[in-house]
C-alpha atoms as a PDB file:
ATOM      1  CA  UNK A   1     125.362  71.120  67.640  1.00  0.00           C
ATOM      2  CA  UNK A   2     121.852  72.908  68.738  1.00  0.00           C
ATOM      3  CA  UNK A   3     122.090  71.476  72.011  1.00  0.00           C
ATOM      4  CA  UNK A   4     125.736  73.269  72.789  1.00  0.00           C
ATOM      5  CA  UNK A   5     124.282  76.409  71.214  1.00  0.00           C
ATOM      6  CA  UNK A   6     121.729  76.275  73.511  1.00  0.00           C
ATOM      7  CA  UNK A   7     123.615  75.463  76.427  1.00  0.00           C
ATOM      8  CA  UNK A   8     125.717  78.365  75.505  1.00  0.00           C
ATOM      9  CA  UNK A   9     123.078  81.067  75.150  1.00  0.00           C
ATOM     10  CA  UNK A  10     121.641  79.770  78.614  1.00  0.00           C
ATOM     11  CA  UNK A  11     124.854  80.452  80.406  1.00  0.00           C
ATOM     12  CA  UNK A  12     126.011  83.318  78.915  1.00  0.00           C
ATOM     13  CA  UNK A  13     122.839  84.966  79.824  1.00  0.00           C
ATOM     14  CA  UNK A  14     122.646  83.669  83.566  1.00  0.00           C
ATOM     15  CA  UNK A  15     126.148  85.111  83.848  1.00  0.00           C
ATOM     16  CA  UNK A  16     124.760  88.388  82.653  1.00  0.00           C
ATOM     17  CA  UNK A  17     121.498  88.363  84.687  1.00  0.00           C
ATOM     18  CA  UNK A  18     124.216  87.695  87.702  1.00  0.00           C
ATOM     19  CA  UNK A  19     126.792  90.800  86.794  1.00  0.00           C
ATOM     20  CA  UNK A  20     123.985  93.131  86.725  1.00  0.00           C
ATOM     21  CA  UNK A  21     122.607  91.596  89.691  1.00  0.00           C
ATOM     22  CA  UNK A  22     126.014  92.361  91.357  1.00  0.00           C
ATOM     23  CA  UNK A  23     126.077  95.910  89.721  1.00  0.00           C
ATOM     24  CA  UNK A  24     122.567  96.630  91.659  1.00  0.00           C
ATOM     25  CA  UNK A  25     123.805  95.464  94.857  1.00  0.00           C
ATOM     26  CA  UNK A  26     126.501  97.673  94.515  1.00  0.00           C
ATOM     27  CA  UNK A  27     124.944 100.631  93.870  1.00  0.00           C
ATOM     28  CA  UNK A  28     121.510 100.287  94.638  1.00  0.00           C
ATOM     29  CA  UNK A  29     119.967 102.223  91.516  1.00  0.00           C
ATOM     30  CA  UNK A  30     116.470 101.375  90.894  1.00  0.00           C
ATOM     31  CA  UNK A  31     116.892 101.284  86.642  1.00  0.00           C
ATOM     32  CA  UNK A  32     119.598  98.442  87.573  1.00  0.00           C
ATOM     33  CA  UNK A  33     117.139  96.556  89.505  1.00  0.00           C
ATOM     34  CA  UNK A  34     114.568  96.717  86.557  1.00  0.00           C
ATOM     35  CA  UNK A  35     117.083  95.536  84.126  1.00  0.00           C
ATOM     36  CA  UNK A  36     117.963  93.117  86.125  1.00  0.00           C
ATOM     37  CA  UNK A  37     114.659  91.639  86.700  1.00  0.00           C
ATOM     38  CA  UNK A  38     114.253  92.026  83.088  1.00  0.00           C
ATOM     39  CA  UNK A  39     117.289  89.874  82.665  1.00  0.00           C
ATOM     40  CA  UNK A  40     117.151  87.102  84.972  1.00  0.00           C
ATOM     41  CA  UNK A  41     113.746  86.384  83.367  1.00  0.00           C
ATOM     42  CA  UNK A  42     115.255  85.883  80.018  1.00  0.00           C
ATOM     43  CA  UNK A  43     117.856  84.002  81.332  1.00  0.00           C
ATOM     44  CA  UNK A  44     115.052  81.852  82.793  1.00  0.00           C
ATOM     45  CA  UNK A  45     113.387  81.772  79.135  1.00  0.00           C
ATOM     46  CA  UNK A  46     117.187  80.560  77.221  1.00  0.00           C
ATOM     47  CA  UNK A  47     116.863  77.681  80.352  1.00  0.00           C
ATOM     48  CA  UNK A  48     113.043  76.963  79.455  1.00  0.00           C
ATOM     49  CA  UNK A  49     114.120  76.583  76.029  1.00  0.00           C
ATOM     50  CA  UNK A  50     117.543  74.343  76.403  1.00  0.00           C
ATOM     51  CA  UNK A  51     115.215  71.848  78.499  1.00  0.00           C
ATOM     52  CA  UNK A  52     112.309  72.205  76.064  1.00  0.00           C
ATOM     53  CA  UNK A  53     114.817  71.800  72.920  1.00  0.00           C
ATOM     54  CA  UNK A  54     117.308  69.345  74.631  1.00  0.00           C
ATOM     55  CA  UNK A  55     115.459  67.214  77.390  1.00  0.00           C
ATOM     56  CA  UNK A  56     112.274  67.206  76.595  1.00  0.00           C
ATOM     57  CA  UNK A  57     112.199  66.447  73.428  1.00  0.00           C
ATOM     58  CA  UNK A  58     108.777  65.059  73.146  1.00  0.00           C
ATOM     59  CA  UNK A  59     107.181  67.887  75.485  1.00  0.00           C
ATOM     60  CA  UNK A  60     105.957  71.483  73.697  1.00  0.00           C
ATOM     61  CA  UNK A  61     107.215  73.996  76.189  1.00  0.00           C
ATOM     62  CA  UNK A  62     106.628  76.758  73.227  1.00  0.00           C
ATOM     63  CA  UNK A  63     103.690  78.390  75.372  1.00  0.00           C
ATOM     64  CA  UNK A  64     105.886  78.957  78.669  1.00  0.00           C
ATOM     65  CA  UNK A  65     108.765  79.877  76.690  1.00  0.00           C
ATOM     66  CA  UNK A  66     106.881  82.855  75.094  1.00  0.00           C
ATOM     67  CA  UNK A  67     105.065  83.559  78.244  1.00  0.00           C
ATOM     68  CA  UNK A  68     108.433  83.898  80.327  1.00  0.00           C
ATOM     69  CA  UNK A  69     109.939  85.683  77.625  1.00  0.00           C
ATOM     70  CA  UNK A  70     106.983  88.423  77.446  1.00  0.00           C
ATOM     71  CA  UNK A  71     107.132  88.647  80.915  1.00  0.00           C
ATOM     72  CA  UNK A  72     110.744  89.530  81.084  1.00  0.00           C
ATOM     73  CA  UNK A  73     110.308  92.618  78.714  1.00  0.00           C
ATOM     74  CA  UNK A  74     107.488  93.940  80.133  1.00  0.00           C
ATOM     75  CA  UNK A  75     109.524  93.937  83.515  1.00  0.00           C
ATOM     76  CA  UNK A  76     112.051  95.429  81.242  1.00  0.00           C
ATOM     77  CA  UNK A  77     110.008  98.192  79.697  1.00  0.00           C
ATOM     78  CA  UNK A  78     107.978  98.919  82.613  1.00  0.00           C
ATOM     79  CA  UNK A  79     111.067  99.800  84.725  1.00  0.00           C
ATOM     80  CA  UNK A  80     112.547 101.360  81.472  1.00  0.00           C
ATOM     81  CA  UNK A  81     109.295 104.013  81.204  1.00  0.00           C
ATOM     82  CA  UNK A  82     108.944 104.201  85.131  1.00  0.00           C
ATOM     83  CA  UNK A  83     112.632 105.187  85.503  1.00  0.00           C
ATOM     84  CA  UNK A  84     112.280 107.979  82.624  1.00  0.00           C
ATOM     85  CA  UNK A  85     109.389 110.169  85.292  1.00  0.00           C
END
């Protein structure tokens, strides 16, 4: 039951990361690019941690996990404080 969760969360999120992706190409606004920078990295973190949870079961992925994951919100904050000037 974890493992469809995850699966889940993982596409739901890539489908988000891709609408706003779309959104920014449409009108090129530079907040949308930020949040979607911010979003296709935690996208890439929900992936990290299906194949961490699910496939690699013997394999401690916890560190890259995090480390995407902060990486995606400061992208996300960043653009969020640079946008506010």
């Amino acid at each position: 039951m974890a493992a469809w969760i995850y699966f889940v969360c993982a596409v739901t999120s890539i489908v988000l990361a891709v609408l706003v992706v779309r959104a920014w190409a449409r009108s090129p606004v530079r907040l949308l690019m930020w949040i979607a920078m911010g979003f296709l990295g935690l996208s890439m973190e929900n992936v990290v941690l299906f194949v961490d949870e699910v496939i690699t079961v013997h394999t401690d992925l916890h560190l890259l996990r995090e480390a995407t994951a902060l990486t995606a919100l400061c992208v996300l904050l960043f653009g969020l404080i640079w946008e506010s000037q």
